[in-house]
Protein backbone atom coordinates (compact mmCIF):
# COMPACT_ATOMS: atom_id res chain seq x y z
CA UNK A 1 -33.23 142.36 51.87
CA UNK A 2 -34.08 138.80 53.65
CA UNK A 3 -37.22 137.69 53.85
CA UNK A 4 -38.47 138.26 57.73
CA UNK A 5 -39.96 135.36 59.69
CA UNK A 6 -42.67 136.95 60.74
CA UNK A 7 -43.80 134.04 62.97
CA UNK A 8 -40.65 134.21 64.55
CA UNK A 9 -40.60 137.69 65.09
CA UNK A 10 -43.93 138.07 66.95
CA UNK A 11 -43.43 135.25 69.24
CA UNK A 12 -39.96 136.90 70.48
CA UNK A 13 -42.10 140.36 70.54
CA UNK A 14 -44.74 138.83 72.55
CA UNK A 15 -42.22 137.64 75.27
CA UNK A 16 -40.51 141.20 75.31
CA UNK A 17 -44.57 142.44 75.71
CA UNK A 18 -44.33 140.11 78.77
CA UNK A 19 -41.63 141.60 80.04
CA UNK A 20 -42.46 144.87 79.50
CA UNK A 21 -45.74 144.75 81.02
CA UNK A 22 -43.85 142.71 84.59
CA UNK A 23 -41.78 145.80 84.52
CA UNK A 24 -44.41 148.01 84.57
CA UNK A 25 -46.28 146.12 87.91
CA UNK A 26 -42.68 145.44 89.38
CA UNK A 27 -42.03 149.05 89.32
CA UNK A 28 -45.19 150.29 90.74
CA UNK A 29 -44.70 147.76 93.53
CA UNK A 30 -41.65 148.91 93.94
CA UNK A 31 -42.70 152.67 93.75
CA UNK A 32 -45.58 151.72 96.41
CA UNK A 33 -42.88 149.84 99.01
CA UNK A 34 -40.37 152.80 99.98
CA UNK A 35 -40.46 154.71 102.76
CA UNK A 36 -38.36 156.64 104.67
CA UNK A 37 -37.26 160.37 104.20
CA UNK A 38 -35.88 159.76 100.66
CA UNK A 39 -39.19 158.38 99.43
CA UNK A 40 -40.55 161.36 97.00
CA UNK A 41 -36.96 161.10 94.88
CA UNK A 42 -36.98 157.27 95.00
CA UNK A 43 -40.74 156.87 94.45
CA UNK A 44 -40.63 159.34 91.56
CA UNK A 45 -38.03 157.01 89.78
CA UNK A 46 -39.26 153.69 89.85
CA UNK A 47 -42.62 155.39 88.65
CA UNK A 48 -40.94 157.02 85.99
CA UNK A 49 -39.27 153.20 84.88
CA UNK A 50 -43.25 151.89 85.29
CA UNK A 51 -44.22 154.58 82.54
CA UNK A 52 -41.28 153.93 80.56
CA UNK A 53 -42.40 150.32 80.46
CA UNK A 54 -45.96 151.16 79.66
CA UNK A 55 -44.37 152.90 76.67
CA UNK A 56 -42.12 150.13 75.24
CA UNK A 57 -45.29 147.78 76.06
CA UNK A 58 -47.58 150.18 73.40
CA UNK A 59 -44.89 150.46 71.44
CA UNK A 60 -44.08 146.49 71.21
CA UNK A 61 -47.96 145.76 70.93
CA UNK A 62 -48.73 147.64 67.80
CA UNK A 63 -45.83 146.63 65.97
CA UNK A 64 -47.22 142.67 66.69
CA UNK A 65 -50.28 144.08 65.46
CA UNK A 66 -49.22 145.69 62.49
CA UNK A 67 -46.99 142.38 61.59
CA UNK A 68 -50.58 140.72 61.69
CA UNK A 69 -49.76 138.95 65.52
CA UNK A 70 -52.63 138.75 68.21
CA UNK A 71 -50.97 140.24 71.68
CA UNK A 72 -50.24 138.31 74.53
CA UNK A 73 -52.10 138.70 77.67
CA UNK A 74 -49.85 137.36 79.42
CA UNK A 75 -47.40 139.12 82.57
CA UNK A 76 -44.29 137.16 83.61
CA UNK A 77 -44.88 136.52 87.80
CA UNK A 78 -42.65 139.15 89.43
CA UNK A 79 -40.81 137.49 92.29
CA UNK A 80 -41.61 139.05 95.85
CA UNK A 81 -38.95 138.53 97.88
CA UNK A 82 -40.55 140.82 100.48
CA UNK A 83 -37.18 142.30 101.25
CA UNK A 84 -37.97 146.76 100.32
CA UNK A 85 -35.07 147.70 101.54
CA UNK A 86 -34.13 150.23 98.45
CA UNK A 87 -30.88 148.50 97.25
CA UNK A 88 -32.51 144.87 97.61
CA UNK A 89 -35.15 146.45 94.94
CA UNK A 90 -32.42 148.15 92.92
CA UNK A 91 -30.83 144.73 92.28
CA UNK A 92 -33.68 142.87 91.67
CA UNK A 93 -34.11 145.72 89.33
CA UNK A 94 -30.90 145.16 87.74
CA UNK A 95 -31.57 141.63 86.83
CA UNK A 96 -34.78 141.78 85.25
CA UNK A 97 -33.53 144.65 83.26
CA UNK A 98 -30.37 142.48 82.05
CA UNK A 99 -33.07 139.65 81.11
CA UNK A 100 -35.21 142.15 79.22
CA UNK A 101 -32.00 143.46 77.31
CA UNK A 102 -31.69 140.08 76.11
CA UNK A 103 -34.89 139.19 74.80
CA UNK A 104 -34.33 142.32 72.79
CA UNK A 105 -30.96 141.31 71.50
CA UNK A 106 -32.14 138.09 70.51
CA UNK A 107 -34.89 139.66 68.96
CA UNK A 108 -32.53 142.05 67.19
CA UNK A 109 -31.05 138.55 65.26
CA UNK A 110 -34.28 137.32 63.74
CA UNK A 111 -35.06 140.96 62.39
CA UNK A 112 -33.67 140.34 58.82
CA UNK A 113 -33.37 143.24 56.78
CA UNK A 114 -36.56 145.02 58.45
CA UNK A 115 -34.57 148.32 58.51
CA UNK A 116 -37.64 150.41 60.56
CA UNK A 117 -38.31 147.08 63.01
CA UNK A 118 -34.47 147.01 63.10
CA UNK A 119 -33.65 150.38 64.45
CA UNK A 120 -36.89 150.59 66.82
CA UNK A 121 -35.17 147.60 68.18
CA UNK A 122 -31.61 149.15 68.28
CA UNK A 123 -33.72 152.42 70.30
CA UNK A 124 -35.18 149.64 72.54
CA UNK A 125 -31.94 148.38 73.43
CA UNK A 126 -30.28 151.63 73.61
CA UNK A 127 -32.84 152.76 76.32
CA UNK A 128 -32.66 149.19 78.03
CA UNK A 129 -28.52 149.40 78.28
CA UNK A 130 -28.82 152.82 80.06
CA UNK A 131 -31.17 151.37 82.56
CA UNK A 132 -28.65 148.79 83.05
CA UNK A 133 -26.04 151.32 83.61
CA UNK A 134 -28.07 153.26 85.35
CA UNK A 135 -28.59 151.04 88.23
CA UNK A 136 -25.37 149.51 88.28
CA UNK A 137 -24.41 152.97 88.97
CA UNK A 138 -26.96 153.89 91.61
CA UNK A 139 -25.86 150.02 93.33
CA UNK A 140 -22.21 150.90 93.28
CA UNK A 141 -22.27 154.04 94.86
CA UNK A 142 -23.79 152.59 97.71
CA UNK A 143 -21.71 149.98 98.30
């Protein structure tokens, strides 16, 4: 088993706490912008994402506790572009979800051979890659 940077590993944790937490206000605003007759469905989903991020965010936070790390309080700004049109959001979506699934790979290399941080890490990215795919999917069909 290597010896875990610990330093290391909370400051990539903090930025994926960052992240998480953007996600969460980028998908409320999101949630709050559509209208239109296909609002409930729509709506529903980017709330669901928001809670989903809320989740990762709790989950993230008390592992940098529990490594002995003090939080962030920090968000990352979420850009407005001010353009709600659904598939504008669902590709704005699609980026910051491919930036998040980074952070989480490159925290998946400093790791070491923390076998419980590694596979809450693996589930992290496993969840993140299906969002990925997810709206890839739901921009495709529309094109």
């Amino acid at each position: 088993m290597s010896k875990l940077d610990t330093k290391e590993v909370v400051s990539a944790l903090d930025k994926i706490l960052e992240a998480e937490l953007s996600g969460v206000v980028r998908y409320l605003h999101y949630s709050f912008m559509i209208f239109g007759p296909n609002r409930i469905p729509i709506t529903k989903w980017f709330r669901d994402h928001a809670n989903e991020g809320m989740a990762h965010a709790i989950l993230i936070g008390e592992k940098i506790t529990a490594l002995g790390g003090h939080c962030s309080v920090k968000v990352k700004p979420v850009p407005e572009s001010n353009n709600h049109n659904v598939l504008e959001m669902l590709s704005e979506s699609l980026d910051y979800e491919k930036e998040t699934l980074q952070l989480y790979y490159s925290l998946l290399e400093k790791v070491g051979g923390d076998v419980p941080l590694e596979e809450m890490v693996r589930g992290l990215i496993a969840d993140e890659t299906m969002h990925v795919e997810e709206v890839e999917k739901m921009t495709k069909s529309a094109k």
